[in-house]
Protein backbone atom coordinates (compact mmCIF):
# COMPACT_ATOMS: atom_id res chain seq x y z
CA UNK A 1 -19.38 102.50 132.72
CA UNK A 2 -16.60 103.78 134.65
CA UNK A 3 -13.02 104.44 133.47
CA UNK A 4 -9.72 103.52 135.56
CA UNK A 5 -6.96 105.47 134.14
CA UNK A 6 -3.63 103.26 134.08
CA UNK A 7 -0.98 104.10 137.37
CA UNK A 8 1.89 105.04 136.52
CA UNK A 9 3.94 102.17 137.85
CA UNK A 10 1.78 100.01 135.78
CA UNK A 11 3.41 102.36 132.61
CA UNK A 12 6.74 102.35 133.98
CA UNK A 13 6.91 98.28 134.40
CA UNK A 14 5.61 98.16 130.56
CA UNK A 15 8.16 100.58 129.27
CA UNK A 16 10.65 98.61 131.19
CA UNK A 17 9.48 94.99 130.23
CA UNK A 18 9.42 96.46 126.56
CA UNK A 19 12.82 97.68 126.48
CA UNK A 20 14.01 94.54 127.82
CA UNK A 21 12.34 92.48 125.18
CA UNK A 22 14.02 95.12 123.02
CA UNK A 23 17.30 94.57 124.50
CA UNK A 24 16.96 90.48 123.97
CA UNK A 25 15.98 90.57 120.30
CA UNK A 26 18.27 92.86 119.55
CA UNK A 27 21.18 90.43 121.21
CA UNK A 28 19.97 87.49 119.26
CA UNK A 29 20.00 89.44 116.15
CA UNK A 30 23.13 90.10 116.47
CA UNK A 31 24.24 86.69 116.94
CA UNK A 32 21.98 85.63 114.30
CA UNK A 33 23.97 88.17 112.11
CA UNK A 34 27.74 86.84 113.21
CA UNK A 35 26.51 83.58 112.32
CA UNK A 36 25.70 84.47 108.82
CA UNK A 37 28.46 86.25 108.46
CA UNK A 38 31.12 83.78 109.27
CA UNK A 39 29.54 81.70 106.89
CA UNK A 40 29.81 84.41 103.93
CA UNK A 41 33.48 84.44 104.88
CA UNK A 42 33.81 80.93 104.35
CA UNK A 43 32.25 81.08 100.80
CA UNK A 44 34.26 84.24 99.97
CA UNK A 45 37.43 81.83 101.05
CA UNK A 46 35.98 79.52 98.13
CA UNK A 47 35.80 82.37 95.79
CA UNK A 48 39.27 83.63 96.28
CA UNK A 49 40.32 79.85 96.40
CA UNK A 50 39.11 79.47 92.79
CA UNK A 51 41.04 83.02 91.82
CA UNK A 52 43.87 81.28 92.96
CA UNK A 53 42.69 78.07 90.26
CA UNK A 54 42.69 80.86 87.74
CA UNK A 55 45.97 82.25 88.11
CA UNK A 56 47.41 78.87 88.21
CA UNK A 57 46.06 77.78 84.84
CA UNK A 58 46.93 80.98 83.44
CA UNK A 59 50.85 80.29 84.42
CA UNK A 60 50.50 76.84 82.48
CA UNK A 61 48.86 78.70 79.93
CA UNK A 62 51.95 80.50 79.45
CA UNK A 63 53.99 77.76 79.48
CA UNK A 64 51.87 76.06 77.13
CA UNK A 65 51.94 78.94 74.75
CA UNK A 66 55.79 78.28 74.50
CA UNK A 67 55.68 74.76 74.16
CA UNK A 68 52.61 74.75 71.29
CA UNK A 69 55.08 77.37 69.54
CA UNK A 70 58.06 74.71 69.23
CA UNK A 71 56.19 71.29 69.05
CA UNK A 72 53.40 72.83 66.65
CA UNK A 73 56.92 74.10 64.49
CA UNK A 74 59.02 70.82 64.23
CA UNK A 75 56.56 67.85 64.43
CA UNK A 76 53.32 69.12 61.93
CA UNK A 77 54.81 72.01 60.60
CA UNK A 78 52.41 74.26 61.62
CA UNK A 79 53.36 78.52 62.15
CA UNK A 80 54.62 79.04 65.74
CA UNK A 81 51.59 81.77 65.72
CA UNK A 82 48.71 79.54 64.99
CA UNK A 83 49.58 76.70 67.07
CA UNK A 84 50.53 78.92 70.02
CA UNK A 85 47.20 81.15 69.33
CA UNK A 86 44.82 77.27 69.58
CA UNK A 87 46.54 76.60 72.87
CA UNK A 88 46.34 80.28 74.38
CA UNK A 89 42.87 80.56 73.54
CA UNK A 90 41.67 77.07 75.70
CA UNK A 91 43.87 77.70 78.41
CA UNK A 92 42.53 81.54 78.48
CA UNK A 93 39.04 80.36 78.42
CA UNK A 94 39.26 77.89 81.13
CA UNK A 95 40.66 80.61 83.18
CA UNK A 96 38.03 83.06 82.69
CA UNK A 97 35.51 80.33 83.61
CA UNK A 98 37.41 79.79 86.85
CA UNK A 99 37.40 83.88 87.26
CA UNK A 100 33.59 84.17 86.21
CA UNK A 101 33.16 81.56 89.34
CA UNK A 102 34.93 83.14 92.12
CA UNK A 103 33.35 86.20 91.06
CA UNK A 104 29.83 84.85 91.11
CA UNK A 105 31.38 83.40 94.85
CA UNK A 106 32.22 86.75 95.79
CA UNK A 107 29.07 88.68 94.74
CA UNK A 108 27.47 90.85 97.60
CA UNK A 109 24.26 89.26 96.54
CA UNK A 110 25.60 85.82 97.60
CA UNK A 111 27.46 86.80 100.59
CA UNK A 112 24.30 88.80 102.30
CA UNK A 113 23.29 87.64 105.37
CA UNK A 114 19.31 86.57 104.18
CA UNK A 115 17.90 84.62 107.63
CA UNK A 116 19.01 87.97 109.40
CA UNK A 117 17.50 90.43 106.74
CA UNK A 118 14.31 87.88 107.14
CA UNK A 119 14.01 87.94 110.89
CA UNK A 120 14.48 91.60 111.15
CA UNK A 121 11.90 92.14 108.95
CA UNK A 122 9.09 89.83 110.39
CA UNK A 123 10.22 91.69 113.95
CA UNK A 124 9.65 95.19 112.20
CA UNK A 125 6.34 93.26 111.23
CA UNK A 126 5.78 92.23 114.63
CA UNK A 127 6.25 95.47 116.43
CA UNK A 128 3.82 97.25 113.69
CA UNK A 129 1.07 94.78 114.25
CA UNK A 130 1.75 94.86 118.11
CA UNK A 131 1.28 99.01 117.86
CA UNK A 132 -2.00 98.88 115.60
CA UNK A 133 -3.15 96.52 118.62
């Protein structure tokens, strides 16, 4: 049996052709990784959107608070701090929901880009089972 030892222009067009395939993945990566990433921003936008929903009802909370105070007073009777304590409590609820939400919007965990993350991995994969070959 007789053994042929490789040229080296042979070595030098697979180190080439290599780092070109290199050079491709790592450009669609990238893209792969601006896609996801524009659509995090998009779902952070809903997250500070409903931040925005929480602040709001918080304001009418406010006013609320005032208004319990003087229609709880004159029409049942009722202290100014118990009826304005019922209405501050909803309205403060409700708003912590809406802050809970964003939040949950705005996690890192929901914002990672996954499909990238994936497909690097299975490439890492790929380029480990293509060296044991």
């Amino acid at each position: 049996m007789t053994q042929t030892t490789p040229r080296p222009t042979d070595l030098r067009s697979l180190i080439g052709s290599i780092l070109a395939e290199a050079r491709l993945l790592l450009r669609a990566e990238v893209q792969l990784a601006r896609r996801e990433l524009s659509n995090s921003a998009a779902r952070a936008g809903t997250g500070l959107v409903l931040f925005g929903l929480a602040a709001l009802i918080a304001l009418v909370g406010l006013t609320a608070l005032a208004v319990a105070a003087i229609l709880g007073v004159a029409a049942l009777g009722v202290a100014y701090h118990w009826a304005a304590l019922i209405v501050a409590i909803a309205c403060l609820t409700l708003a912590l929901l809406f802050v809970f939400m964003g939040k949950s919007r705005l996690s890192s965990a929901a914002l990672a880009p996954r499909r990238t993350l994936k497909q690097v991995k299975s490439d890492i994969d790929a380029v480990k089972e293509m060296a044991r070959a």
